[in-house]
N, C-alpha and C. Protein backbone atom coordinates (compact mmCIF):
# COMPACT_ATOMS: atom_id res chain seq x y z
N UNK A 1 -27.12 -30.39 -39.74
CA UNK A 1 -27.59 -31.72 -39.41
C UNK A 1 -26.43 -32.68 -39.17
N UNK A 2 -25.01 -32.74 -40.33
CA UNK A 2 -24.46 -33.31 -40.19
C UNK A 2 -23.33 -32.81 -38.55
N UNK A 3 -23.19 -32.26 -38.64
CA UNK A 3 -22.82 -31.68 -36.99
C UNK A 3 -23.78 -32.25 -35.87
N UNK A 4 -24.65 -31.89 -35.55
CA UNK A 4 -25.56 -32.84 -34.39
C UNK A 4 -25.15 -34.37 -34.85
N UNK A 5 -25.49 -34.61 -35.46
CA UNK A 5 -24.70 -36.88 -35.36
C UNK A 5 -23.60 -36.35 -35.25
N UNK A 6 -22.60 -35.69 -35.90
CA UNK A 6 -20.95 -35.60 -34.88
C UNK A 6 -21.31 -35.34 -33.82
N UNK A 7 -21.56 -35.00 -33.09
CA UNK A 7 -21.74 -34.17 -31.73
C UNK A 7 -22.50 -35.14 -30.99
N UNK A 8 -23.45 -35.73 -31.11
CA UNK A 8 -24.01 -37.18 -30.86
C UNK A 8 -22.85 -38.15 -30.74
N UNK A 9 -22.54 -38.86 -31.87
CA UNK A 9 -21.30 -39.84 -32.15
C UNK A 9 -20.10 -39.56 -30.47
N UNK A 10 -19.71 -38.50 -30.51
CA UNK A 10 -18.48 -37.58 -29.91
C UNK A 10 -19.34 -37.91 -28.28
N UNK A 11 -20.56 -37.72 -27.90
CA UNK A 11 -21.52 -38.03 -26.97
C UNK A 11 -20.85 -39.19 -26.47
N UNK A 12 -21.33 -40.27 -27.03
CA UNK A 12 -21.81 -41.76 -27.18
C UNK A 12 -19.95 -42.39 -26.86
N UNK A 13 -19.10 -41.51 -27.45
CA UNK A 13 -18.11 -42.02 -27.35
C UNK A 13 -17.29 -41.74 -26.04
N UNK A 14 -17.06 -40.47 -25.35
CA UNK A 14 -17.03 -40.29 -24.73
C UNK A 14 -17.41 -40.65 -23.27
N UNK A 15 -19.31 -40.96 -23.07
CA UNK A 15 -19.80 -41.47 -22.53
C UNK A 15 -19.46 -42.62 -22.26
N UNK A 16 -19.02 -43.73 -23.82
CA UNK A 16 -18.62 -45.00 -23.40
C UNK A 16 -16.96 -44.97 -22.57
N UNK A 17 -15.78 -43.74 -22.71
CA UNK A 17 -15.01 -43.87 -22.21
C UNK A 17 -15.24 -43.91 -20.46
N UNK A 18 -16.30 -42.93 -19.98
CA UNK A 18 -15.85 -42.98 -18.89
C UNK A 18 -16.70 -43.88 -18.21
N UNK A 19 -17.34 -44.94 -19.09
CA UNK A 19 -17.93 -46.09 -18.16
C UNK A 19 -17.18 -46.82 -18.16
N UNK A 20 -15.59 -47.36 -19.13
CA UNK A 20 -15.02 -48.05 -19.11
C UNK A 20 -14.30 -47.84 -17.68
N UNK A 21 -13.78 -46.05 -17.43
CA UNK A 21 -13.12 -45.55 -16.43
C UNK A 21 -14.10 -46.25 -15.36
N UNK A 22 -15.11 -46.18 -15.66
CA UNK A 22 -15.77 -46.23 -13.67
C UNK A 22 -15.98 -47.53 -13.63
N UNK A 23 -16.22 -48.25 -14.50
CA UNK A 23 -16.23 -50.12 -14.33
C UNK A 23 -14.70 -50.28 -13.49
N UNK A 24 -13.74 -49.94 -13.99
CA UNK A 24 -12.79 -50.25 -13.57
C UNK A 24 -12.62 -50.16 -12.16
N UNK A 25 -13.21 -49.10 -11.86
CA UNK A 25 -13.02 -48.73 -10.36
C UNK A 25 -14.26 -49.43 -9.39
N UNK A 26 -15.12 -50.20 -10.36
CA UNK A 26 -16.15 -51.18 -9.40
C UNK A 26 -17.58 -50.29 -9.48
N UNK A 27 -17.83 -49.79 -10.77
CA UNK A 27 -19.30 -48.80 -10.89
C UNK A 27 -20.51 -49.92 -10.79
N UNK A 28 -21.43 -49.45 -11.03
CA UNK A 28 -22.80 -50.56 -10.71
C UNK A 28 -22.68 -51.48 -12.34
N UNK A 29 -23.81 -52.11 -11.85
CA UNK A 29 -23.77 -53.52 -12.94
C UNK A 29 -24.19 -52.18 -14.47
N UNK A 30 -25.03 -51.67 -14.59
CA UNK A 30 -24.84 -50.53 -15.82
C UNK A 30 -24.07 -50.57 -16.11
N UNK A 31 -23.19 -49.85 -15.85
CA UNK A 31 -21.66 -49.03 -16.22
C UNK A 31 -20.82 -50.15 -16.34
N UNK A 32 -20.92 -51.19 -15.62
CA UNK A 32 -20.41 -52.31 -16.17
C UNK A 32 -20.57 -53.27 -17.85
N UNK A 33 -22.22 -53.32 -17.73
CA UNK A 33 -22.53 -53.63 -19.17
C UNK A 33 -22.14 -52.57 -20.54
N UNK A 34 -22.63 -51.22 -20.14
CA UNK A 34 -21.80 -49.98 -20.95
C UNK A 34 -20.89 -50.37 -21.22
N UNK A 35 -19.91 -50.56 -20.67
CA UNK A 35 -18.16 -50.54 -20.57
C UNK A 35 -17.89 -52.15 -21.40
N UNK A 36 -18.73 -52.66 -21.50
CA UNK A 36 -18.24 -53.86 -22.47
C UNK A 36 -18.91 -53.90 -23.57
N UNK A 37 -20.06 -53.16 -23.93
CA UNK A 37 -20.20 -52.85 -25.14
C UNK A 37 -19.09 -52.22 -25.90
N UNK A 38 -18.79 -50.89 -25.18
CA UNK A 38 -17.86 -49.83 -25.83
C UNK A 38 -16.60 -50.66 -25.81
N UNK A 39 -16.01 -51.47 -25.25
CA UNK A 39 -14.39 -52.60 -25.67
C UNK A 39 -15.13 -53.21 -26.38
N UNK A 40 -16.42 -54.27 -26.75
CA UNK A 40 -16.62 -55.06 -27.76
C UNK A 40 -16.57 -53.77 -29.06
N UNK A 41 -16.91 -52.74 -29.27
CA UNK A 41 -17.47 -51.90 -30.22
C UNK A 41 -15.77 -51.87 -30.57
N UNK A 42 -14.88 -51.07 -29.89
CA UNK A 42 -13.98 -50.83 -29.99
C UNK A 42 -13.08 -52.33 -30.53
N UNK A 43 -12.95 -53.46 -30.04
CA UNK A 43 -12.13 -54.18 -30.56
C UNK A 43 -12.57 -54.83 -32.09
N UNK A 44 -14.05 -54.76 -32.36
CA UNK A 44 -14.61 -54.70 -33.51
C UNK A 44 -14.10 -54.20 -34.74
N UNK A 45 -14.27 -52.92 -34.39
CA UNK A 45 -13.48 -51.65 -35.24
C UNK A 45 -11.88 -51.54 -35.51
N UNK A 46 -11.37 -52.23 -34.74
CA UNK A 46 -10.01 -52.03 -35.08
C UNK A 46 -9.67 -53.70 -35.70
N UNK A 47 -10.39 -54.25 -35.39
CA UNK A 47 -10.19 -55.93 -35.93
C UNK A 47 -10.47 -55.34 -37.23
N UNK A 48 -12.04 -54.68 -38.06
CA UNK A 48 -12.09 -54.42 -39.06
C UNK A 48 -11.03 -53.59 -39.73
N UNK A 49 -10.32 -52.03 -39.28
CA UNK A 49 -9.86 -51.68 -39.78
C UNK A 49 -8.43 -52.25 -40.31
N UNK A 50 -8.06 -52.77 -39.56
CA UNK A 50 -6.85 -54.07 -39.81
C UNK A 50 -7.34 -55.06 -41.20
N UNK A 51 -8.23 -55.52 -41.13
CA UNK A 51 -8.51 -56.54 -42.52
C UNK A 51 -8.63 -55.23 -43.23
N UNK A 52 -9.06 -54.13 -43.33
CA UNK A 52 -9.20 -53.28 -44.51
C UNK A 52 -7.76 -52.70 -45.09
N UNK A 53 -7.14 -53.02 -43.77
CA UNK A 53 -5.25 -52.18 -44.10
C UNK A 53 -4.88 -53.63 -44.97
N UNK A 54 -5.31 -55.05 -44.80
CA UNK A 54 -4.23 -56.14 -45.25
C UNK A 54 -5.01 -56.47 -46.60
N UNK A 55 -6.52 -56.01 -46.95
CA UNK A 55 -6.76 -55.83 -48.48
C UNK A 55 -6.42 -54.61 -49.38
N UNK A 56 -6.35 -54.19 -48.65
CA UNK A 56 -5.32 -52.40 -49.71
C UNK A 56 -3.68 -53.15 -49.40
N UNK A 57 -3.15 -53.89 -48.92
CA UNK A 57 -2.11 -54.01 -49.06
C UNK A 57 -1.91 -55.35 -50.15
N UNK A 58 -2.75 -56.01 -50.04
CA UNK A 58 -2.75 -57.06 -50.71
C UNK A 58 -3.32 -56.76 -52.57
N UNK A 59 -3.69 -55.65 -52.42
CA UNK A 59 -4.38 -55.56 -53.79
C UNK A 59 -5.39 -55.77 -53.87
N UNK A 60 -5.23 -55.77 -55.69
CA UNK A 60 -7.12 -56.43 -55.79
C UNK A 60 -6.77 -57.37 -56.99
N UNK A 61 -5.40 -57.79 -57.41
CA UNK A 61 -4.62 -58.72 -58.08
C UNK A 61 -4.42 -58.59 -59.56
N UNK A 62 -4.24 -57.28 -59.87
CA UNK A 62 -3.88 -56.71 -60.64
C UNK A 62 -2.54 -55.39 -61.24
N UNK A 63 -2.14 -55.78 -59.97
CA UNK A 63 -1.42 -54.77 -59.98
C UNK A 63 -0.99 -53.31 -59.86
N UNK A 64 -2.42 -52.86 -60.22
CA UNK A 64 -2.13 -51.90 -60.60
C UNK A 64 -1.89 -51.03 -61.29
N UNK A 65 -1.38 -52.02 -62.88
CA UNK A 65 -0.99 -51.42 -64.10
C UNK A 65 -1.82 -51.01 -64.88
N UNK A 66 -3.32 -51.55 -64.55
CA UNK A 66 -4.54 -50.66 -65.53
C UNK A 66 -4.73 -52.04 -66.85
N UNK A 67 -3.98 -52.13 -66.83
CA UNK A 67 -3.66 -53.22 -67.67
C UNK A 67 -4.61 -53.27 -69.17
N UNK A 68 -4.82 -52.01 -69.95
CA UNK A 68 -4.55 -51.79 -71.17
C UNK A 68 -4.02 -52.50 -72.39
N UNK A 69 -4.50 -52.47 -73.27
CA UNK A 69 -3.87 -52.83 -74.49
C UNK A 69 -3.56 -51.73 -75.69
């Protein structure tokens, strides 16, 4: 099961690459709307993964030390 949604996911992603490819080259209004979902999806995801890299870098304001007695 968990393989078919990879294989789906891997679909969907793909699919969105090469509408980005054919927008570029002047594809119909579709492939146009496609192709800006998949850059909105995409700049989404990396905006998030960035705030998730600068709260693991930032901590959680403790240090770290467990801080025991």
């Amino acid at each position: 099961m968990v393989v078919l949604v990879l294989i789906g996911v891997l679909a969907l992603v793909v699919g969105g690459c090469a509408c980005v490819v054919w927008a570029e080259r002047g594809g119909p209004r579709w492939v146009r709307v496609v192709a800006t979902m998949t850059l909105t999806a995409s700049h989404l995801l990396r905006h998030a993964q960035k705030n998730r890299r600068r709260s693991r870098i930032t901590g959680n304001g403790n240090g770290g030390d467990g801080g025991g007695d």
